[in-house]
N, C-alpha and C. Protein backbone atom coordinates (compact mmCIF):
# COMPACT_ATOMS: atom_id res chain seq x y z
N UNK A 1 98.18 -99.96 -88.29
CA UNK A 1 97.12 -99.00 -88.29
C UNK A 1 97.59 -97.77 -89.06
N UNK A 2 96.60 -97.04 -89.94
CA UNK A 2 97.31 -96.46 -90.66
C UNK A 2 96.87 -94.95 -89.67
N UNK A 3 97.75 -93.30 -90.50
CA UNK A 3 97.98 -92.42 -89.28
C UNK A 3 95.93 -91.73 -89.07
N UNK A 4 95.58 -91.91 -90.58
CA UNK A 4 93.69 -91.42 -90.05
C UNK A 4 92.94 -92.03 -88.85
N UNK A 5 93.76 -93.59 -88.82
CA UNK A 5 92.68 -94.25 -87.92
C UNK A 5 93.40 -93.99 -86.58
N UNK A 6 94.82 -93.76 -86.05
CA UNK A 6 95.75 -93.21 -85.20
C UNK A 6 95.19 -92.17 -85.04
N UNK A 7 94.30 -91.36 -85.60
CA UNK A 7 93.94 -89.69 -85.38
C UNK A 7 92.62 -90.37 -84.38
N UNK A 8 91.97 -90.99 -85.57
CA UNK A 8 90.73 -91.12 -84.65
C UNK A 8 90.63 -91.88 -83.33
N UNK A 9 90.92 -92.71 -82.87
CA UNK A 9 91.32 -93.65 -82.08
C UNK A 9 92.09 -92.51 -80.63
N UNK A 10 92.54 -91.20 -81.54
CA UNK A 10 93.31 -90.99 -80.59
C UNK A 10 92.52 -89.86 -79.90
N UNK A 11 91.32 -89.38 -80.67
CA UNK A 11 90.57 -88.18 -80.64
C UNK A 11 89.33 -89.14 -79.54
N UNK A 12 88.98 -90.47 -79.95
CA UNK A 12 88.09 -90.89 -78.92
C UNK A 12 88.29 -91.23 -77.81
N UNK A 13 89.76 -91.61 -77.25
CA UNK A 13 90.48 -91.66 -75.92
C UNK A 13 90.26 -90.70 -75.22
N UNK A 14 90.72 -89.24 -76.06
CA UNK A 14 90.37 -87.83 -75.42
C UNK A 14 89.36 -87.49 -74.62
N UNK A 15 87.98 -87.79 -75.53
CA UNK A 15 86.77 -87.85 -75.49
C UNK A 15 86.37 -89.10 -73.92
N UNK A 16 86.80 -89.87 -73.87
CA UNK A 16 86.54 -90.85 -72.84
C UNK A 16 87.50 -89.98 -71.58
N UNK A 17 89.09 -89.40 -71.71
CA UNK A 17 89.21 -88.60 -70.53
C UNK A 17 88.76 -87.79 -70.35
N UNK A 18 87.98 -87.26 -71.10
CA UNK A 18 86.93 -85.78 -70.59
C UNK A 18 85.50 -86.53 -69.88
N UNK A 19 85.27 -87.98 -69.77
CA UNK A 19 84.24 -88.16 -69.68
C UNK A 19 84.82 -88.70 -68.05
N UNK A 20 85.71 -89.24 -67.91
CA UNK A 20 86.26 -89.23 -66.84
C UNK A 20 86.35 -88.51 -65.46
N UNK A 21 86.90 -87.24 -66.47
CA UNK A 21 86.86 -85.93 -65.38
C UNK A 21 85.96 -85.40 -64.95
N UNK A 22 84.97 -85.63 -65.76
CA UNK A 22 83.69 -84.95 -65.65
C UNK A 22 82.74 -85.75 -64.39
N UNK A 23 83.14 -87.23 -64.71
CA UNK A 23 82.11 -88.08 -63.94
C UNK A 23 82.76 -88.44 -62.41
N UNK A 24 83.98 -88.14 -62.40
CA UNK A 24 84.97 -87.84 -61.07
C UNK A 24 85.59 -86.96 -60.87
N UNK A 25 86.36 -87.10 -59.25
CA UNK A 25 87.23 -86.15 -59.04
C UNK A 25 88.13 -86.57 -59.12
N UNK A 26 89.05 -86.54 -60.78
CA UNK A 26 90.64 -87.11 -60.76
C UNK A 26 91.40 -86.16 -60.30
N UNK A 27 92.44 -86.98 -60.07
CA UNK A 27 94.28 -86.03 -60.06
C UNK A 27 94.79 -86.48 -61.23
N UNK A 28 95.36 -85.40 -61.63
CA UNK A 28 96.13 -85.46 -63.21
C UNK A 28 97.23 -86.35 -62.71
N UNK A 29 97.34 -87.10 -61.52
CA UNK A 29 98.52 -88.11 -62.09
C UNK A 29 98.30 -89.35 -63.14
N UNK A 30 97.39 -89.63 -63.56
CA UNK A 30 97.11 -90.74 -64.38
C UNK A 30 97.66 -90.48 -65.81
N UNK A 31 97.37 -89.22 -65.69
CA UNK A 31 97.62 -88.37 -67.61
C UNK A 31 98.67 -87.58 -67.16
N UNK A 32 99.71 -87.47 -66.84
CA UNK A 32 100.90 -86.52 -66.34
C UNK A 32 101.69 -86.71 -67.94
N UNK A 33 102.20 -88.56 -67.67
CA UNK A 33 102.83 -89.14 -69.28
C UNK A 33 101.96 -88.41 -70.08
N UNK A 34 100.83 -88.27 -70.73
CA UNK A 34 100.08 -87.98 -71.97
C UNK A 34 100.58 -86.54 -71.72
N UNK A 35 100.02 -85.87 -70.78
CA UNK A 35 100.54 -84.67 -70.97
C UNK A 35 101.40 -84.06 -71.44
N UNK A 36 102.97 -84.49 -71.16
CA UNK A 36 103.85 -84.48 -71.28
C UNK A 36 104.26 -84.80 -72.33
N UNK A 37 103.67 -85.38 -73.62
CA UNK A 37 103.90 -85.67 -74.93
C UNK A 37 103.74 -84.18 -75.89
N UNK A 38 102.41 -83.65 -75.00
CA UNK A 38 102.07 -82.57 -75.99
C UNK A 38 101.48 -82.68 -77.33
N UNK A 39 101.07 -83.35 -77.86
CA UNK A 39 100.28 -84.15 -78.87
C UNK A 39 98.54 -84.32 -78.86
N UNK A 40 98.20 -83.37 -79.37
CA UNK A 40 96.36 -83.42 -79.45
C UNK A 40 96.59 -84.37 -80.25
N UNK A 41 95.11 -85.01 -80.67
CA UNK A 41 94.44 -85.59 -81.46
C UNK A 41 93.99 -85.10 -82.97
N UNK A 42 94.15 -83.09 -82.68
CA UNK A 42 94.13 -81.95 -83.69
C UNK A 42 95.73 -82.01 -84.71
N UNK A 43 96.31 -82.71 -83.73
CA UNK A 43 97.82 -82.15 -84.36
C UNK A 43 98.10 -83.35 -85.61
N UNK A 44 97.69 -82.99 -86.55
CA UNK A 44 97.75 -83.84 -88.24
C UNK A 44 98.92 -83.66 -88.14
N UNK A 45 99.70 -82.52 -88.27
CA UNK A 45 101.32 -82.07 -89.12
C UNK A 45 101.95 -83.43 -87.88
N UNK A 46 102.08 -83.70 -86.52
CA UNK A 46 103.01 -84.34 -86.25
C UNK A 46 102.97 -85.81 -86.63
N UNK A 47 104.20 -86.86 -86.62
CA UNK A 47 104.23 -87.83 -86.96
C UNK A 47 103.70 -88.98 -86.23
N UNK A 48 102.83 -89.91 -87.52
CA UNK A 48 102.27 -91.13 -86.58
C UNK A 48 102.46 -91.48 -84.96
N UNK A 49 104.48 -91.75 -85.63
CA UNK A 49 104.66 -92.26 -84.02
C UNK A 49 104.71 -91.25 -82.86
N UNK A 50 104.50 -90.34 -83.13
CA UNK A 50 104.12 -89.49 -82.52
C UNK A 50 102.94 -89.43 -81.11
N UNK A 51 101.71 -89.95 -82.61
CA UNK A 51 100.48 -89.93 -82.00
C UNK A 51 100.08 -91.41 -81.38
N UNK A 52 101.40 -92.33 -81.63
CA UNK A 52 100.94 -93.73 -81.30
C UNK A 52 101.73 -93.56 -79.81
N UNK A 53 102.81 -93.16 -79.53
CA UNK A 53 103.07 -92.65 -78.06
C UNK A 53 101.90 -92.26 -77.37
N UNK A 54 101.29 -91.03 -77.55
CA UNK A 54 100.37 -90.54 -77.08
C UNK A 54 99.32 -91.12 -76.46
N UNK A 55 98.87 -92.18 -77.68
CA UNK A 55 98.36 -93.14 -77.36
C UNK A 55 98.47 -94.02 -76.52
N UNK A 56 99.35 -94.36 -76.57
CA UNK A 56 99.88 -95.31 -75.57
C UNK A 56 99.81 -94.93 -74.15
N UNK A 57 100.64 -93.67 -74.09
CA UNK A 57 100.58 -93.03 -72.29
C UNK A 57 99.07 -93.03 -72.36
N UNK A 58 97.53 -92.51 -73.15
CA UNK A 58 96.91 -91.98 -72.58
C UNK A 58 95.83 -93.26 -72.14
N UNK A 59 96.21 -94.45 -72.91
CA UNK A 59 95.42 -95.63 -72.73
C UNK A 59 95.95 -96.35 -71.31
N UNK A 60 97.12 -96.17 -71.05
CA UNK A 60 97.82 -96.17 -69.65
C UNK A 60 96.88 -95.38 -68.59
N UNK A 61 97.04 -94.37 -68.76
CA UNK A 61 96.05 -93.44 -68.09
C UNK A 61 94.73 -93.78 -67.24
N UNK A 62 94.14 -94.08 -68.77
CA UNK A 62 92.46 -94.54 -68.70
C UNK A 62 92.65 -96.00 -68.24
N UNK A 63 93.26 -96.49 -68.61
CA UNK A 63 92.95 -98.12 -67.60
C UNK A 63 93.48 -98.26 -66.14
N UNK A 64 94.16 -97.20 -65.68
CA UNK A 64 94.35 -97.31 -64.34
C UNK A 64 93.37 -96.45 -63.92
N UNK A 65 92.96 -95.76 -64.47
CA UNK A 65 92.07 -94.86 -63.97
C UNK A 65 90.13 -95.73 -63.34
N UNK A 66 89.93 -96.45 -64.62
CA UNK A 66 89.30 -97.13 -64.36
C UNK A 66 89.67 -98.33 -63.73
N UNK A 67 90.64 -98.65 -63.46
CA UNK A 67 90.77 -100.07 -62.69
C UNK A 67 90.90 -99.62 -61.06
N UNK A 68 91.24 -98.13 -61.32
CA UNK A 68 90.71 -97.71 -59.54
C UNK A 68 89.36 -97.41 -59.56
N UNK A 69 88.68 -97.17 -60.34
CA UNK A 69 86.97 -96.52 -60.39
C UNK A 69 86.40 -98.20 -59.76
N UNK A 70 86.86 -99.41 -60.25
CA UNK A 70 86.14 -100.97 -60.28
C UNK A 70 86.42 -101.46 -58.47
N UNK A 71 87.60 -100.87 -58.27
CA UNK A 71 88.31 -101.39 -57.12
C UNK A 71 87.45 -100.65 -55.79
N UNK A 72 86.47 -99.60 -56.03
CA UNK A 72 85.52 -98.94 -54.96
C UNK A 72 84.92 -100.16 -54.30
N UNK A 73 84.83 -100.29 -53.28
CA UNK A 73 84.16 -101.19 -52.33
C UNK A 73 83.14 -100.89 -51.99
N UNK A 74 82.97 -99.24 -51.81
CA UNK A 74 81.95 -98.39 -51.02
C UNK A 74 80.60 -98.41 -51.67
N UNK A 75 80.53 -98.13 -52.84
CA UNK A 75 79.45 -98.28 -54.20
C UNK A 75 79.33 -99.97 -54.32
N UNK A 76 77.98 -100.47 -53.80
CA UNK A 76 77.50 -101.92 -54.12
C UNK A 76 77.03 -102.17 -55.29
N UNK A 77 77.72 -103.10 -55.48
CA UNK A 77 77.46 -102.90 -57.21
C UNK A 77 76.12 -103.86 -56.87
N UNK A 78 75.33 -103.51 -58.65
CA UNK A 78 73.95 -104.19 -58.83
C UNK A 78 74.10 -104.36 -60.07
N UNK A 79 72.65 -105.03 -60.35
CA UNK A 79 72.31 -105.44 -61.80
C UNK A 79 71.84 -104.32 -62.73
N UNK A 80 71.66 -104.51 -63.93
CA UNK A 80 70.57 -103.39 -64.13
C UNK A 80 69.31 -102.84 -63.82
N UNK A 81 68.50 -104.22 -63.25
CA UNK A 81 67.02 -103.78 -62.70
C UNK A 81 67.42 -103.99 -61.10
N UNK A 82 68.59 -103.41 -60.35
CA UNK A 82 68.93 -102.79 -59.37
C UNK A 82 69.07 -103.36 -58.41
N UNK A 83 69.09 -105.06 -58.82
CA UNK A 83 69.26 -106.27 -57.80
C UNK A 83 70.57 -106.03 -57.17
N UNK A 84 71.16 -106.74 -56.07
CA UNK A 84 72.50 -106.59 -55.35
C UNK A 84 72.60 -108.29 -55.43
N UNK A 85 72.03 -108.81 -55.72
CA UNK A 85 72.82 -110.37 -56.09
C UNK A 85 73.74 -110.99 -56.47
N UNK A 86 74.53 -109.53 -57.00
CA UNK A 86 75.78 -109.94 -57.23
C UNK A 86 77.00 -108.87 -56.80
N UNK A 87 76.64 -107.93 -55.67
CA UNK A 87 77.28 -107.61 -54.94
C UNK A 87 78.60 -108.65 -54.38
N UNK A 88 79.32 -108.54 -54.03
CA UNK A 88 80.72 -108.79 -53.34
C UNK A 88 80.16 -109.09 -51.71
C-alpha cells in the first residue's frame, strides 16, 4: 500500500472512532496503544511505517470495540422491518 492510501485509510479509521464515541460510552482502553503512537492521520512529514503502526493499534481498537458492541445480549437484535425472528 503505498503512504497516500496509508494516509487515507488511516484518516477513515479516525473518523469511524469518533463515530464510536459518539454513539457510546467508551473507555479509552481500546485506543490507549493508538494513543500512545502519537501519529494523526494529519501527520504527512512522519514515516509510512509509522502510520502503518498506527494503524494497526487503531484497527485493534475498533474491532474489539465492536466485537463488545455485538456481544450485548440486552439489545434484541431484529431485522430491518423490525422483525425479532432472528433474535438469539
Amino acid at each position: 500500500m503505498r503512504k497516500r492510501e496509508t494516509l487515507y485509510l488511516h484518516a477513515l479509521f479516525v473518523l469511524v472512532r469518533r463515530e464510536f464515541e459518539d454513539e457510546r460510552d467508551l473507555a479509552a482502553a481500546p485506543f490507549d496503544e493508538y494513543d500512545e503512537t502519537a501519529v494523526d492521520p494529519t501527520a504527512v512529514h512522519r514515516p509510512k511505517d509509522a502510520h502503518e503502526r498506527a494503524l494497526f493499534a487503531l484497527s485493534t481498537g475498533l474491532s474489539a470495540t465492536a466485537a463488545s458492541a455485538t456481544d450485548d445480549t440486552e439489545r434484541p437484535r431484529s431485522d430491518a422491518a423490525g422483525s425479532d425472528q432472528y433474535a438469539r
